[in-house]
Protein backbone atom coordinates (compact mmCIF):
# COMPACT_ATOMS: atom_id res chain seq x y z
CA UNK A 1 -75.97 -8.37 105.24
CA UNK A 2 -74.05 -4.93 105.26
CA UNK A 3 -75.08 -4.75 108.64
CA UNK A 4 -73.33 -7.99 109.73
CA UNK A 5 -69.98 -7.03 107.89
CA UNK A 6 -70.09 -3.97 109.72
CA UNK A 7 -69.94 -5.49 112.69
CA UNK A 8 -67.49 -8.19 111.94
CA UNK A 9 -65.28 -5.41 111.05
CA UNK A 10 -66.20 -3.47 114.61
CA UNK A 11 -66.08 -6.24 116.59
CA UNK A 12 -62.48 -7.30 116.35
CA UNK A 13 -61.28 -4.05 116.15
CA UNK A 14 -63.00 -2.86 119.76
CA UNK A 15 -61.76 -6.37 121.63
CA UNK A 16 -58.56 -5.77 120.03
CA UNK A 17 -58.22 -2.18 122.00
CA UNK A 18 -59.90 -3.23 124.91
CA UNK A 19 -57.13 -5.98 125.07
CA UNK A 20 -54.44 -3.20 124.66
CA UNK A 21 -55.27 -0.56 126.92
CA UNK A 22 -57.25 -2.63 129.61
CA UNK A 23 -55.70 -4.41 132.58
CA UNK A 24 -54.70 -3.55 136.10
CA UNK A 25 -52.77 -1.19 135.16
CA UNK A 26 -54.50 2.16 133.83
CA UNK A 27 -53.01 3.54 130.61
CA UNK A 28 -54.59 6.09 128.92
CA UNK A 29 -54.44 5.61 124.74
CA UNK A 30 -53.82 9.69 124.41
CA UNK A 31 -51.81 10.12 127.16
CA UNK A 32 -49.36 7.04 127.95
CA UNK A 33 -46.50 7.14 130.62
CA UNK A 34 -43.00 5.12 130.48
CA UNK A 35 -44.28 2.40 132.27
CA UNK A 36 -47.36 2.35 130.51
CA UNK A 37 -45.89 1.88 126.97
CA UNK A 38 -43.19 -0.66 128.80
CA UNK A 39 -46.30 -2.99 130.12
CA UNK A 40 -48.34 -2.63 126.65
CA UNK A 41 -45.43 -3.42 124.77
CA UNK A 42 -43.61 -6.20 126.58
CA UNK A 43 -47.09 -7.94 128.09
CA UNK A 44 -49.97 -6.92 126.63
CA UNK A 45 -49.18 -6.24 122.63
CA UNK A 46 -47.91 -10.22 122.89
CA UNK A 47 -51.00 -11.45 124.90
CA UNK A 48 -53.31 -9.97 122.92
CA UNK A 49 -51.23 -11.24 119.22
CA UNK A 50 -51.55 -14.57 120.84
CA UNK A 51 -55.32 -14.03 121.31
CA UNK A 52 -55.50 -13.04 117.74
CA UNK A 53 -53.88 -15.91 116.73
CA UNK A 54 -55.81 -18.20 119.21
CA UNK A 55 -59.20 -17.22 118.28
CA UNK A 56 -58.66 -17.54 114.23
CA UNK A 57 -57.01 -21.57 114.59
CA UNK A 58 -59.05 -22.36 117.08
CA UNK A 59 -61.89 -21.08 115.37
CA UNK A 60 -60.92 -22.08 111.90
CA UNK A 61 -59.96 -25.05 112.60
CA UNK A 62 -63.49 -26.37 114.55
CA UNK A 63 -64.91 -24.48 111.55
CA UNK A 64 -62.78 -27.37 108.40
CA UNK A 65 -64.22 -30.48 110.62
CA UNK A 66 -67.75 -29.08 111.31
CA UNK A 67 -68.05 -29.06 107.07
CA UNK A 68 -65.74 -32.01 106.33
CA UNK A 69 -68.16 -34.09 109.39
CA UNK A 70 -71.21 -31.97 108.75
CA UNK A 71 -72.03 -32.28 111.87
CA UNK A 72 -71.66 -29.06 113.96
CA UNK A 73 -70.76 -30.29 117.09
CA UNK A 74 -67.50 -31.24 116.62
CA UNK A 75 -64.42 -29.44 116.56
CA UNK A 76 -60.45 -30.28 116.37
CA UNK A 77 -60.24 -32.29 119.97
CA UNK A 78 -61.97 -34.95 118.98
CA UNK A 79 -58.90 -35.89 117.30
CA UNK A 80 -56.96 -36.47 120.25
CA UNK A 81 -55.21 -33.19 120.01
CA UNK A 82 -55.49 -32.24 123.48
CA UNK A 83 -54.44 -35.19 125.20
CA UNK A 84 -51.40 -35.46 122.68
CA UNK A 85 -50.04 -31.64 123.52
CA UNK A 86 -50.67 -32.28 127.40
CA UNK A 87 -49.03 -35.68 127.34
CA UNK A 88 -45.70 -33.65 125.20
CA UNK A 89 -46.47 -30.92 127.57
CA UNK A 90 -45.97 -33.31 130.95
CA UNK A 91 -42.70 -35.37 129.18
CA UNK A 92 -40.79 -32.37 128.72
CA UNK A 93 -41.74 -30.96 132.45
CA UNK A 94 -40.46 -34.69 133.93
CA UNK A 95 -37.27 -35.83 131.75
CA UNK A 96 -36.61 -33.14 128.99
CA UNK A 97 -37.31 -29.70 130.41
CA UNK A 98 -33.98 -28.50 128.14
CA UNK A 99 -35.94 -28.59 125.41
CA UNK A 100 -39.29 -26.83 126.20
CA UNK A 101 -42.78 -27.44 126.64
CA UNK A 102 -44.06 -25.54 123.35
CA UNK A 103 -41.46 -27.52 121.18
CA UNK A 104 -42.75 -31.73 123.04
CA UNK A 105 -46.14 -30.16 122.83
CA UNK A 106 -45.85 -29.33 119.24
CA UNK A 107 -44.83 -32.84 118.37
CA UNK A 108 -47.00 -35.00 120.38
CA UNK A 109 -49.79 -33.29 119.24
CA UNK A 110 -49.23 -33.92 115.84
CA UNK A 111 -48.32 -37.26 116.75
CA UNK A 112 -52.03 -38.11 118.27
CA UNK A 113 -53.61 -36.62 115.11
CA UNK A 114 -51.35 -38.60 113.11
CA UNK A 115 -52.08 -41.93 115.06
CA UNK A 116 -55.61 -41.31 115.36
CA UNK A 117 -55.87 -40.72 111.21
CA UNK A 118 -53.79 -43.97 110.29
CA UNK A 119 -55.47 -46.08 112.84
CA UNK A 120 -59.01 -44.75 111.26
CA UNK A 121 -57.50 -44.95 107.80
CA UNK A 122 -59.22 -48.39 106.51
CA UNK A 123 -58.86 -49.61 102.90
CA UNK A 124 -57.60 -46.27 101.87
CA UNK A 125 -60.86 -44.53 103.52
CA UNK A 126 -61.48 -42.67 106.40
CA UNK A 127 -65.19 -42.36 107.81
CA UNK A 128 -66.42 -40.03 110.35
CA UNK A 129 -67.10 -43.00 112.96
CA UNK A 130 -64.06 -45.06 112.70
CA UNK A 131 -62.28 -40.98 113.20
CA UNK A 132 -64.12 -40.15 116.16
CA UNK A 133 -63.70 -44.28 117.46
CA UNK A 134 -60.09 -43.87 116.54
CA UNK A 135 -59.65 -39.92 118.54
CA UNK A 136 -61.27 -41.62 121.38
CA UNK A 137 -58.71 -44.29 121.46
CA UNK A 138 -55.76 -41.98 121.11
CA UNK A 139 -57.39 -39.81 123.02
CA UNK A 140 -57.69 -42.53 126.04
CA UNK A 141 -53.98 -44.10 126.06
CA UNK A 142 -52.11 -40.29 126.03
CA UNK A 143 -54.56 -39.61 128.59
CA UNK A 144 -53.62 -42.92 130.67
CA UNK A 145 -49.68 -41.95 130.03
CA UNK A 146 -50.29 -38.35 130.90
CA UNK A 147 -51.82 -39.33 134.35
CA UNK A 148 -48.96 -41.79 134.88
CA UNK A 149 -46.70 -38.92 134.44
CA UNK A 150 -48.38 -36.90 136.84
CA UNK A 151 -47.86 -39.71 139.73
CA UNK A 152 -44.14 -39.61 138.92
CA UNK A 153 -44.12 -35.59 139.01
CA UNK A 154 -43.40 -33.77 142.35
CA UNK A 155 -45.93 -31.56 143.40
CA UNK A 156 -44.55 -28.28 142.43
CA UNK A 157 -43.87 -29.51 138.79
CA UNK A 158 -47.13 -31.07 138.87
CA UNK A 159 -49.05 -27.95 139.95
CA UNK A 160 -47.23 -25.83 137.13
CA UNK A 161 -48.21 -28.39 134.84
CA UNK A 162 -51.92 -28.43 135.44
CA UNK A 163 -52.43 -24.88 135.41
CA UNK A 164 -50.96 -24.57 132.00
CA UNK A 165 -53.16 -27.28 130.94
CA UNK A 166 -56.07 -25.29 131.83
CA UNK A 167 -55.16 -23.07 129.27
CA UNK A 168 -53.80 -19.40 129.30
CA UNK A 169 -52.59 -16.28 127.36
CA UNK A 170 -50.69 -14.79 130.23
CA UNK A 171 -47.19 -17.11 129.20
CA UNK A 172 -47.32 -14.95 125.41
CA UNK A 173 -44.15 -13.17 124.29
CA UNK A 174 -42.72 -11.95 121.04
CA UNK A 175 -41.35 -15.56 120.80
CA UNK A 176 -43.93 -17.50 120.65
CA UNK A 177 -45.83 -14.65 118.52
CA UNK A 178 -43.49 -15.15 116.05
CA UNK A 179 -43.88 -19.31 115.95
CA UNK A 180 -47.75 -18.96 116.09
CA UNK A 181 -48.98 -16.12 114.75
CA UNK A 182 -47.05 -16.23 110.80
CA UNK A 183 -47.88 -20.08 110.36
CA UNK A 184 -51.94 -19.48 111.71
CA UNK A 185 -52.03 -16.27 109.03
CA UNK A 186 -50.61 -18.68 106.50
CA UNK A 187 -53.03 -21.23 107.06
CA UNK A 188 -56.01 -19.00 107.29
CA UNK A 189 -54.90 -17.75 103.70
CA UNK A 190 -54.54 -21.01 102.29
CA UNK A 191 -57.91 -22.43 103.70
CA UNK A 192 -59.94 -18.84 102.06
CA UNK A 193 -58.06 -20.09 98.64
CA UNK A 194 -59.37 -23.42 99.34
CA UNK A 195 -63.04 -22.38 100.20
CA UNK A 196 -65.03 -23.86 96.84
CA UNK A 197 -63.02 -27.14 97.91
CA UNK A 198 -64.61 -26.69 101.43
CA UNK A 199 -68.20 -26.08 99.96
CA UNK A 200 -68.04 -29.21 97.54
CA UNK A 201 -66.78 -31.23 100.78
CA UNK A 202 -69.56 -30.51 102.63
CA UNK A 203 -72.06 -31.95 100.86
CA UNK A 204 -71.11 -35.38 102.25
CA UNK A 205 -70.86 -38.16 99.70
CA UNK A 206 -72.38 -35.96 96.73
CA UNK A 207 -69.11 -34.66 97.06
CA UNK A 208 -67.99 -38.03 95.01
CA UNK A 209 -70.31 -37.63 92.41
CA UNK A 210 -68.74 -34.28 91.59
CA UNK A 211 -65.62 -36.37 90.88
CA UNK A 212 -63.81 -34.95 93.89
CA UNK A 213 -61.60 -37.26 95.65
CA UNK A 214 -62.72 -37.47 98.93
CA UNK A 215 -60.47 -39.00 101.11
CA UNK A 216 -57.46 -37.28 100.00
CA UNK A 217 -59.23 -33.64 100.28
CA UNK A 218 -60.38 -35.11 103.88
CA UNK A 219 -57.19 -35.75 104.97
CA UNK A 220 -55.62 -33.06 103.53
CA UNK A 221 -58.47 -30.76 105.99
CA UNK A 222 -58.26 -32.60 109.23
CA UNK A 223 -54.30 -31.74 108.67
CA UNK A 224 -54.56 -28.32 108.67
CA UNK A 225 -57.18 -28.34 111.22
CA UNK A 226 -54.97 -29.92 113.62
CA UNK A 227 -52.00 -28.31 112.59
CA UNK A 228 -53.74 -24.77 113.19
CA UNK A 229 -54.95 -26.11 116.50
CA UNK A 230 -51.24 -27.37 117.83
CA UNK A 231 -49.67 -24.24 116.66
CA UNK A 232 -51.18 -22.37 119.03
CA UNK A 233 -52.05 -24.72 122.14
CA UNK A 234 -48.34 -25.86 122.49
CA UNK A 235 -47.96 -22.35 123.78
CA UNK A 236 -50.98 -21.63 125.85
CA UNK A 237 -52.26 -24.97 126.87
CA UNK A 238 -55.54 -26.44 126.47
CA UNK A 239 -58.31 -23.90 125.22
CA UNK A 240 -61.61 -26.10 124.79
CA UNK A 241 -65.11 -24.96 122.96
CA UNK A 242 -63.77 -21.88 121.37
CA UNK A 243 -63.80 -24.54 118.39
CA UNK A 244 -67.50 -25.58 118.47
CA UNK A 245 -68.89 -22.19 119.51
CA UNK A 246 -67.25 -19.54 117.14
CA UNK A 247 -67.95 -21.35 113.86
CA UNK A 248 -71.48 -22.15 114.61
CA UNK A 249 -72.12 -19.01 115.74
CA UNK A 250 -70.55 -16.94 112.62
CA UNK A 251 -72.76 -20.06 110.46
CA UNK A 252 -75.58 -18.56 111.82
CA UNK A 253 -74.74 -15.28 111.00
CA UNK A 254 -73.62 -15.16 107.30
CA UNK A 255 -74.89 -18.50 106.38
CA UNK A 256 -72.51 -22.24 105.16
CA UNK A 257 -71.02 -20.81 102.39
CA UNK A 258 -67.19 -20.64 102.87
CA UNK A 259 -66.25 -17.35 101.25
CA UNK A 260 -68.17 -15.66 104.08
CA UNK A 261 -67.88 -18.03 106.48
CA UNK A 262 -64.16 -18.15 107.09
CA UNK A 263 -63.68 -14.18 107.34
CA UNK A 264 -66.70 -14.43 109.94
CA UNK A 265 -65.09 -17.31 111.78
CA UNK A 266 -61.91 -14.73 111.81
CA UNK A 267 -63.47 -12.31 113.51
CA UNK A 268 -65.59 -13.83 116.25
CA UNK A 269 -62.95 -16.04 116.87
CA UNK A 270 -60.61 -12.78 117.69
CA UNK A 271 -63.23 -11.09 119.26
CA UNK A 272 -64.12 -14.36 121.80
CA UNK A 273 -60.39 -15.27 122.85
CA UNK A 274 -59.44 -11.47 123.30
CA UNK A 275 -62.15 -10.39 124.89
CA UNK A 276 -62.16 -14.18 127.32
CA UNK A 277 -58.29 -12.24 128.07
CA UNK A 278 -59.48 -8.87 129.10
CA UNK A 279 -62.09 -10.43 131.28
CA UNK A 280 -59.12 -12.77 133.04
CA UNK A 281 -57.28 -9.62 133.78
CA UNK A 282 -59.90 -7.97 135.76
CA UNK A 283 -60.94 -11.18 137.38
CA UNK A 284 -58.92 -11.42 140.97
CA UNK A 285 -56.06 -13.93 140.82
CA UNK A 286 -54.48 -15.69 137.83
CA UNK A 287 -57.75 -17.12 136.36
CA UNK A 288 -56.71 -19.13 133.19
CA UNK A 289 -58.33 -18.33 130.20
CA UNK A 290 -59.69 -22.01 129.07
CA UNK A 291 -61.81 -21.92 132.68
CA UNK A 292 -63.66 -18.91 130.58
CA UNK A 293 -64.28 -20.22 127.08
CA UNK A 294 -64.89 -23.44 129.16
CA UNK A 295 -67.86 -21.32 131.75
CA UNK A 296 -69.25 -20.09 128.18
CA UNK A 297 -68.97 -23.03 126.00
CA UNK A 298 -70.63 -25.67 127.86
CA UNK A 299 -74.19 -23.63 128.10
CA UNK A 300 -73.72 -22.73 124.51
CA UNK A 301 -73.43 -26.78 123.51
CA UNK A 302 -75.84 -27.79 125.61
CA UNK A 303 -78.18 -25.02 123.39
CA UNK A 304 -76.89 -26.78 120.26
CA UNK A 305 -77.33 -30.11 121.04
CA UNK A 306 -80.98 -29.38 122.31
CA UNK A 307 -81.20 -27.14 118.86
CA UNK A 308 -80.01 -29.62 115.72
CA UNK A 309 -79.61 -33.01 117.43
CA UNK A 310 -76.59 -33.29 116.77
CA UNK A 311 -77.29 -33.37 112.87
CA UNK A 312 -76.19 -31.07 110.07
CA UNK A 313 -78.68 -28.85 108.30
């Protein structure tokens, strides 16, 4: 065990230098030059803060539904998150571009989690099938409004669009740093103080015979879960399976139980999205980051669906 917590301590910290002082640009940590403290302030301090922040909701957040479903393959999307943020994402580039992609993003992905719960929400319950029926529906019409959007858009709107759909790092600043980053940290916090809570909820329906209300402490989960997930895909776009693989992964490591579990899920989840970044940068051309996490992730669910069946154990 003290050999795991080792390296969840190294881990981080090495991707977290890596993404500092490696891009196309040499810079040497003991020796930098003008321009070299210029480009690691302005472009890659921000990009690599965004990763940070990235790879902890994204992570986190896959991590709350896998133990509120018990069922590991699932993660924050299923929600119709995505389609919500790209649908905000493609009504601010066509009517509204005044006020921002991040900000439309932010609230019509918020707006497809909130749709998705109330249409699932049935006699004051909310089961895991009616959910997932319910994402798929919200999931489909955004998705169906989205693509209407895009025949409206002219094609150099429309190619800006879909590449920040696909998901990238590169758009970080101090700006949206600050928005992401404080409320993710926040969150993260909240959901360690919460962690027994977590445990007791993922023991399915036993849960109830512990006297624990259920479907409140459900919704109250799948909340934050989304929430962490919009905060930080309004500003980067689409990032898919960094959800699914980083919790499973760190559940393997350290085991279900949620005092270890979440500080795990921190750190692979910074290590995976920073690390995804450096490897963009030395890739030729502007390869978004969610083609990455997307090249890893599908192998690695494909493992885990051969592995548990789609089951919890």
């Amino acid at each position: 065990m003290r050999k795991e917590a080792f390296l969840l301590l190294v881990f981080p910290a090495v991707a977290v230098f890596l993404g500092i002082f490696v891009g196309s640009y040499p810079t040497n940590p003991f020796h930098l030059d003008s321009l070299g403290k210029i480009i690691i302030w302005d472009i890659r301090l921000p990009r690599t803060l965004m990763g940070i922040s990235a790879g902890m909701a994204l992570g986190l957040g896959g991590m709350v539904l896998q133990a509120v479903f018990r069922n590991p393959l699932v993660d924050t999307y299923i929600l119709g998150v995505s389609s919500g943020v790209a649908l905000g994402a493609a009504v601010a580039v066509s009517f509204l571009p005044m006020a921002g992609i991040a900000p439309l993003a932010l609230i019509f992905g918020l707006l497809a989690v909130f749709t998705a719960y109330s249409l699932a929400r049935v006699n004051g319950r909310v089961s895991t099938v009616s959910l997932v029926l319910a994402g798929i529906i919200v999931t489909s019409l955004f998705s169906a409004l989205l693509a209407l959007l895009e025949l409206l858009l002219p094609s150099e709107s429309l190619s800006g669009l879909v590449v920040w759909l696909m998901g990238s790092l590169s758009n970080a600043t101090w700006e949206t740093v600050d928005y992401s980053l404080p409320g993710v940290v926040v969150l993260a916090v909240l959901l360690y103080l919460l962690r027994f809570r977590l445990n007791v909820m993922s023991l399915g329906d036993e849960a109830e015979l512990l006297g624990v209300n259920v479907p409140l402490w459900r919704g109250i989960f799948i909340f934050i879960s989304a929430l962490l997930t919009v905060l930080v895909i309004s500003f980067t776009g689409i990032i898919g399976w960094v959800g699914l693989i980083v919790p499973h992964t760190a559940r393997m490591l350290v085991g279900p139980e949620h005092s270890k579990l979440i500080p795990a899920t921190v750190s692979l989840g910074i290590t995976v999205m920073v690390l995804a970044d450096v490897i963009v940068r030395l890739l030729p051309g502007d390869v978004p980051v969610g083609i990455i996490t997307t090249v890893v992730g599908v192998p690695f669910f494909a493992y885990l669906l051969r592995k548990t069946g789609g089951g919890w154990e």
